[in-house]
N, C-alpha and C. Protein backbone atom coordinates (compact mmCIF):
# COMPACT_ATOMS: atom_id res chain seq x y z
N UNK A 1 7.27 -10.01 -15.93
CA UNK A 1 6.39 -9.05 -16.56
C UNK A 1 5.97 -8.00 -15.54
N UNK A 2 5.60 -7.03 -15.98
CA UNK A 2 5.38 -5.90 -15.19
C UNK A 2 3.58 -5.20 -15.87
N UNK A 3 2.67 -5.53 -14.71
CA UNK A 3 1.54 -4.77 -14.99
C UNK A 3 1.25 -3.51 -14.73
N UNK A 4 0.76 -2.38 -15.32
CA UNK A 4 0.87 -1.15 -14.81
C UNK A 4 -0.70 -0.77 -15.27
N UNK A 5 -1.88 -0.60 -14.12
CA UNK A 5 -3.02 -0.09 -13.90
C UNK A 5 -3.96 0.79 -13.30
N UNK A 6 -4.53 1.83 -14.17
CA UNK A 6 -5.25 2.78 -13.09
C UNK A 6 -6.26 1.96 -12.50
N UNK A 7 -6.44 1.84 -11.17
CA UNK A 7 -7.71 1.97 -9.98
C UNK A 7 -8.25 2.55 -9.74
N UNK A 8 -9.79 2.92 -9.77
CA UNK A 8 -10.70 3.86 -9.17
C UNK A 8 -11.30 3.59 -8.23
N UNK A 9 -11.31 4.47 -6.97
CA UNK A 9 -11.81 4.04 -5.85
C UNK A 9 -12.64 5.45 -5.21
N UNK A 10 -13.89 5.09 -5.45
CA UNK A 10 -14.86 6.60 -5.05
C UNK A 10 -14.36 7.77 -5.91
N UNK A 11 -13.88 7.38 -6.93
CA UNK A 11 -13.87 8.77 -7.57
C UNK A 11 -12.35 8.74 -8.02
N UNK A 12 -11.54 8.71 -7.26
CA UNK A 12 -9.87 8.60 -6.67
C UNK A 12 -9.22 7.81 -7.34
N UNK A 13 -8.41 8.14 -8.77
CA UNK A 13 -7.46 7.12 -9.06
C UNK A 13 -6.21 6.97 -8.48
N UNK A 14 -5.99 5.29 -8.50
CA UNK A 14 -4.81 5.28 -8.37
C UNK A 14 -4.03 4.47 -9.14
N UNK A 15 -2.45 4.09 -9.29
CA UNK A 15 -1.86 3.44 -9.65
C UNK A 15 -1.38 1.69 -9.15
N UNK A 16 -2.22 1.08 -9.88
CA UNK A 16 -1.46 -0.29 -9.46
C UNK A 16 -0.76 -1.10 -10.46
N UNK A 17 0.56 -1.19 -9.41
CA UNK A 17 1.70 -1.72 -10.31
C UNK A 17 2.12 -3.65 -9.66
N UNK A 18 2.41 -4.22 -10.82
CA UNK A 18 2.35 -5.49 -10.39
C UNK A 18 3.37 -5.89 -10.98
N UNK A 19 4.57 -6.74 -10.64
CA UNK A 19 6.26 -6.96 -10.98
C UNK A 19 5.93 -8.14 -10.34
N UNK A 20 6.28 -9.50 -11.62
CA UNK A 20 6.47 -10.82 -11.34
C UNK A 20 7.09 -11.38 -11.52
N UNK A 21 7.76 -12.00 -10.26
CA UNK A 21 8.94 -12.45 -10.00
C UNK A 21 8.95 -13.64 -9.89
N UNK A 22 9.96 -14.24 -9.81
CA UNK A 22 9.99 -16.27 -9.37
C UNK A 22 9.40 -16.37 -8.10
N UNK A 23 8.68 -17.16 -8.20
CA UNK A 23 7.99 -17.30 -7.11
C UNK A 23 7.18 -16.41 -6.01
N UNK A 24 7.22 -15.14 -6.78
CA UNK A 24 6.43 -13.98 -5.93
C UNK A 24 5.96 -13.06 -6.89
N UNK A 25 5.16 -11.96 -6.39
CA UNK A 25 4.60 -11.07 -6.86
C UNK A 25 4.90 -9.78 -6.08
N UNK A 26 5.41 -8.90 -6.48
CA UNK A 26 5.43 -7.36 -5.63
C UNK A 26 4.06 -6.47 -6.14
N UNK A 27 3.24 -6.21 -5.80
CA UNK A 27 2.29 -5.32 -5.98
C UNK A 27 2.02 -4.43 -4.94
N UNK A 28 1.79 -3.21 -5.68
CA UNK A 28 1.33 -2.00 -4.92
C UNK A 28 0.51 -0.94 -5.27
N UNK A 29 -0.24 -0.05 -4.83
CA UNK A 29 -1.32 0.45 -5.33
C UNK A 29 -1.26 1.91 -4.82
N UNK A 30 -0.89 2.77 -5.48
CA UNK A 30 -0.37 4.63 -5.14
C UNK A 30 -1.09 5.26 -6.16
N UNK A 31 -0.64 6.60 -5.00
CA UNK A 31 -1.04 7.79 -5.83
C UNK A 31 0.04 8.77 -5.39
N UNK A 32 -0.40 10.25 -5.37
CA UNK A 32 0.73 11.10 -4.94
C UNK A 32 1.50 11.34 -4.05
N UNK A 33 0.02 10.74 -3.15
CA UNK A 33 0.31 11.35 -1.51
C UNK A 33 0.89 9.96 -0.74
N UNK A 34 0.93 9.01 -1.30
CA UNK A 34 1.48 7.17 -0.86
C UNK A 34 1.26 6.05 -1.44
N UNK A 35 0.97 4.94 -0.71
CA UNK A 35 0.87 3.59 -1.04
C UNK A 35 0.52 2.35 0.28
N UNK A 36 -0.22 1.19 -1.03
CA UNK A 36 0.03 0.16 -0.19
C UNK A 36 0.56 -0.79 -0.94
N UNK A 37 1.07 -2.09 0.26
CA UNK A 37 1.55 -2.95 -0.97
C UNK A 37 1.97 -4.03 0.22
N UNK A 38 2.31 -4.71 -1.00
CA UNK A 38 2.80 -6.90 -0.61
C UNK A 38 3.35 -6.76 1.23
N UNK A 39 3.87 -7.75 1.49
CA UNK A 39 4.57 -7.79 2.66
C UNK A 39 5.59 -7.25 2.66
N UNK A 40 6.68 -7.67 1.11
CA UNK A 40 7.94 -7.07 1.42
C UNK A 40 8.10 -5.50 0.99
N UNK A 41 7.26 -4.79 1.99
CA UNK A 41 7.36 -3.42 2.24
C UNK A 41 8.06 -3.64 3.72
N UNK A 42 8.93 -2.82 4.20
CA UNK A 42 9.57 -2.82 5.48
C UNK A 42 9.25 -1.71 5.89
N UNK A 43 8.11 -1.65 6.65
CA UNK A 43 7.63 -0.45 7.32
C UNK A 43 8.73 -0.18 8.22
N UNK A 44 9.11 -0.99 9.17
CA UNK A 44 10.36 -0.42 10.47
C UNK A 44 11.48 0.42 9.81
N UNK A 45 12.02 -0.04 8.33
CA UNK A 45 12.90 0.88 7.96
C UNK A 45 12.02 2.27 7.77
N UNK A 46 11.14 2.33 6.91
CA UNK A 46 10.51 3.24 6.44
C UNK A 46 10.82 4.55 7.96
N UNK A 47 10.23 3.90 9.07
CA UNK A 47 9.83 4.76 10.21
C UNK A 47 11.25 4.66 10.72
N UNK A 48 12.38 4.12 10.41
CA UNK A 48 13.26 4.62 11.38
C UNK A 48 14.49 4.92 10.41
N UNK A 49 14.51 4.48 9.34
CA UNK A 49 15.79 4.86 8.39
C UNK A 49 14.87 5.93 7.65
N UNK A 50 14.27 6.12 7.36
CA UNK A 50 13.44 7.38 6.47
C UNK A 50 12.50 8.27 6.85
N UNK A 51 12.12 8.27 8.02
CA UNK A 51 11.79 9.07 9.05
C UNK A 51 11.34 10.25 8.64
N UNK A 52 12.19 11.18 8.02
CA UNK A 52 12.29 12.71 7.89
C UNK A 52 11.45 12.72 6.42
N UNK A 53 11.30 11.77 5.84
CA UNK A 53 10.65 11.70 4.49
C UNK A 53 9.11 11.36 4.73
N UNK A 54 8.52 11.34 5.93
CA UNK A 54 6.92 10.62 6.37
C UNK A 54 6.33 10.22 5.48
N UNK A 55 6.65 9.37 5.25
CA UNK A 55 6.17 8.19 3.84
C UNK A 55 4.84 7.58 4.48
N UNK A 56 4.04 7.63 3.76
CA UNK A 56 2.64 7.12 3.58
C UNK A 56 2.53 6.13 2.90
N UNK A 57 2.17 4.85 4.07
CA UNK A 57 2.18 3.67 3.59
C UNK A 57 1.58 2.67 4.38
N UNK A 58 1.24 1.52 3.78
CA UNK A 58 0.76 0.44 4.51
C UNK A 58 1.34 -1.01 4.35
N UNK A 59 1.00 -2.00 4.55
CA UNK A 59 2.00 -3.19 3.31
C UNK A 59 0.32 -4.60 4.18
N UNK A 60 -0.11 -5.44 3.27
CA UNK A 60 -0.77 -6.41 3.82
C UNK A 60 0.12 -7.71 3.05
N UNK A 61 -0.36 -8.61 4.36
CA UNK A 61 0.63 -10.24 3.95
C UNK A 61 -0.77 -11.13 2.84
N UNK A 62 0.20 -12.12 2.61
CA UNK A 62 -1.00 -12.88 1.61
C UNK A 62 -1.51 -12.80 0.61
N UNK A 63 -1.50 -11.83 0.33
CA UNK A 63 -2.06 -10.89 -1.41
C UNK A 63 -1.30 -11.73 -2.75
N UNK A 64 -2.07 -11.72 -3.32
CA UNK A 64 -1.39 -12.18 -5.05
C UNK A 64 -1.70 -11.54 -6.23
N UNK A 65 -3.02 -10.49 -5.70
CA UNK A 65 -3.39 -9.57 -6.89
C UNK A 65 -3.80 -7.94 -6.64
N UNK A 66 -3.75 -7.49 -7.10
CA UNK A 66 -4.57 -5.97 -6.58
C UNK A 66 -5.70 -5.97 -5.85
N UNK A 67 -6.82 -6.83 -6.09
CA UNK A 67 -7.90 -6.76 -5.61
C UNK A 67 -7.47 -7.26 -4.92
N UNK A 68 -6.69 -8.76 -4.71
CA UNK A 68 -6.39 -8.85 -2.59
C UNK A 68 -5.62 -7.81 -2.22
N UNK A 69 -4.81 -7.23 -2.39
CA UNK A 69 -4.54 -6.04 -1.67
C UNK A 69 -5.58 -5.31 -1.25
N UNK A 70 -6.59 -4.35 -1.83
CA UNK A 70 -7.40 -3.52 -1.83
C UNK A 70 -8.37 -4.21 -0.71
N UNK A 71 -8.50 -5.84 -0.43
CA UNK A 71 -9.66 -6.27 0.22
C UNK A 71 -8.82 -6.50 1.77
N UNK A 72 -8.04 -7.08 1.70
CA UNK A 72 -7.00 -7.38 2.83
C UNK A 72 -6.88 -6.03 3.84
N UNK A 73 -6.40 -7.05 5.22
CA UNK A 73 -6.54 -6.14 6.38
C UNK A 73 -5.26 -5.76 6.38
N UNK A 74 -4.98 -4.29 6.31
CA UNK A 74 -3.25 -3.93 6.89
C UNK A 74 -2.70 -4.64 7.94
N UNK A 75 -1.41 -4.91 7.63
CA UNK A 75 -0.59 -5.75 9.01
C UNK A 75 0.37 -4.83 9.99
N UNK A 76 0.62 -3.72 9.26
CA UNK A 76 1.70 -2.59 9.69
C UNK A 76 1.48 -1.16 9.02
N UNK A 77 1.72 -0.28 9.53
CA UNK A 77 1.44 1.25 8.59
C UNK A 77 2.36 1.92 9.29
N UNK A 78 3.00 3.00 8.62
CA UNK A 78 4.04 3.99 8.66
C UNK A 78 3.17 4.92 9.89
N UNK A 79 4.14 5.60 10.30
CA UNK A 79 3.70 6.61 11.63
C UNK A 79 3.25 7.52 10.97
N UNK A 80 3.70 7.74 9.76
CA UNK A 80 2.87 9.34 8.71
C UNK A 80 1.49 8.72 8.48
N UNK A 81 1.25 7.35 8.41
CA UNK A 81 -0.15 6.64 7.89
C UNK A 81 -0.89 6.99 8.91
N UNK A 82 -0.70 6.64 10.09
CA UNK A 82 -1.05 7.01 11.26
C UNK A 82 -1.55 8.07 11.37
N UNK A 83 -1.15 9.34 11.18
CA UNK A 83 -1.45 10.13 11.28
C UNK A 83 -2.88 11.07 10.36
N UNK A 84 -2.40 10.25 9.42
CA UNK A 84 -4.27 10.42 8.67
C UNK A 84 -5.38 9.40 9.07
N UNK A 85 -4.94 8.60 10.10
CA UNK A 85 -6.23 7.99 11.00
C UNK A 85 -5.60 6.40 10.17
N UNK A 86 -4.55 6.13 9.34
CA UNK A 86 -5.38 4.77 8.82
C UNK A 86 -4.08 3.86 9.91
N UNK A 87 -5.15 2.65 9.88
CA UNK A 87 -4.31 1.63 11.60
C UNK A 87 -4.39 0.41 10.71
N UNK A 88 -3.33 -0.36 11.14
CA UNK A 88 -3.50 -1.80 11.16
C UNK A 88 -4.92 -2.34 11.33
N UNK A 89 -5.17 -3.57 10.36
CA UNK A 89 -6.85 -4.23 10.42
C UNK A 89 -7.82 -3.30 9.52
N UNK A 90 -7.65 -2.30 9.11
CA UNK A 90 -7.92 -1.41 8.22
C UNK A 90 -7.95 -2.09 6.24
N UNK A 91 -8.75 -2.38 5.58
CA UNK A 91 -8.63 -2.87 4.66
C UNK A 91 -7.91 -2.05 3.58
N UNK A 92 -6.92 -2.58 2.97
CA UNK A 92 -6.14 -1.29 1.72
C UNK A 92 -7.20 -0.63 1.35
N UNK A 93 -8.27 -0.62 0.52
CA UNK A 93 -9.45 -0.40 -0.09
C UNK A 93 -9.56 1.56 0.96
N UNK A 94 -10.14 1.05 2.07
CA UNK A 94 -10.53 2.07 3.12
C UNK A 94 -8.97 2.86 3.45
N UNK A 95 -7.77 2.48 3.58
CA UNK A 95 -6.88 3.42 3.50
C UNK A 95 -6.22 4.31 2.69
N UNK A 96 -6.55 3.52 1.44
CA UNK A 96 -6.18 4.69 0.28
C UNK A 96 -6.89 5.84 0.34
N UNK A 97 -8.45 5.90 0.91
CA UNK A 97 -9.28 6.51 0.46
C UNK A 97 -9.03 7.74 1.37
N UNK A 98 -8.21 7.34 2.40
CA UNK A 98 -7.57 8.58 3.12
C UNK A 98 -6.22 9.10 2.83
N UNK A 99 -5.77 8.57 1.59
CA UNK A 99 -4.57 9.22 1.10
C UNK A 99 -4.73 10.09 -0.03
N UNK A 100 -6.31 10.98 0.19
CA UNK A 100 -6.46 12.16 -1.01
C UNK A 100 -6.08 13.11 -0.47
């Protein structure tokens, strides 16, 4: 099944999408300007096979729902993430809020 939900965060919607799989869950939570999401986001490709595209992103481990995403500490972020200030240990919640 596939969940598809707006999030409001200070004002700021975003999109969270949730795809359930055997034994896992892919969830992620965007808007125009990026995303965060599950573990199996591969930030290293992102920053070195997609590079020229500065994808805005984060990915946290452990999550099973949107709200753990949103509460959870980032484990990895894209070098474009970086660059709007948001770092690893950073909760999804507080990095989206820099992807307006």
């Amino acid at each position: 099944m596939v969940s598809l939900v707006p999030v409001e965060i200070d004002g700021i919607t975003f999109t969270a999408v949730t795809v359930q799989l055997p034994k896992t869950n892919l969830i992620t939570v965007s808007n125009d300007k990026g995303y965060i999401m599950c573990g199996a986001l591969d930030i290293p490709s992102l920053n070195a096979r997609l590079a020229e595209r500065r994808i805005i992103a984060g990915r946290a481990f452990g999550v099973r729902s949107v709200d753990d995403l949103l509460e959870a500490p980032l484990v990895d972020v894209t070098d474009a993430a970086r660059e709007l200030g948001i770092v690893p240990g950073m909760k999804g919640r507080d990095a989206l809020k820099l992807m307006n």
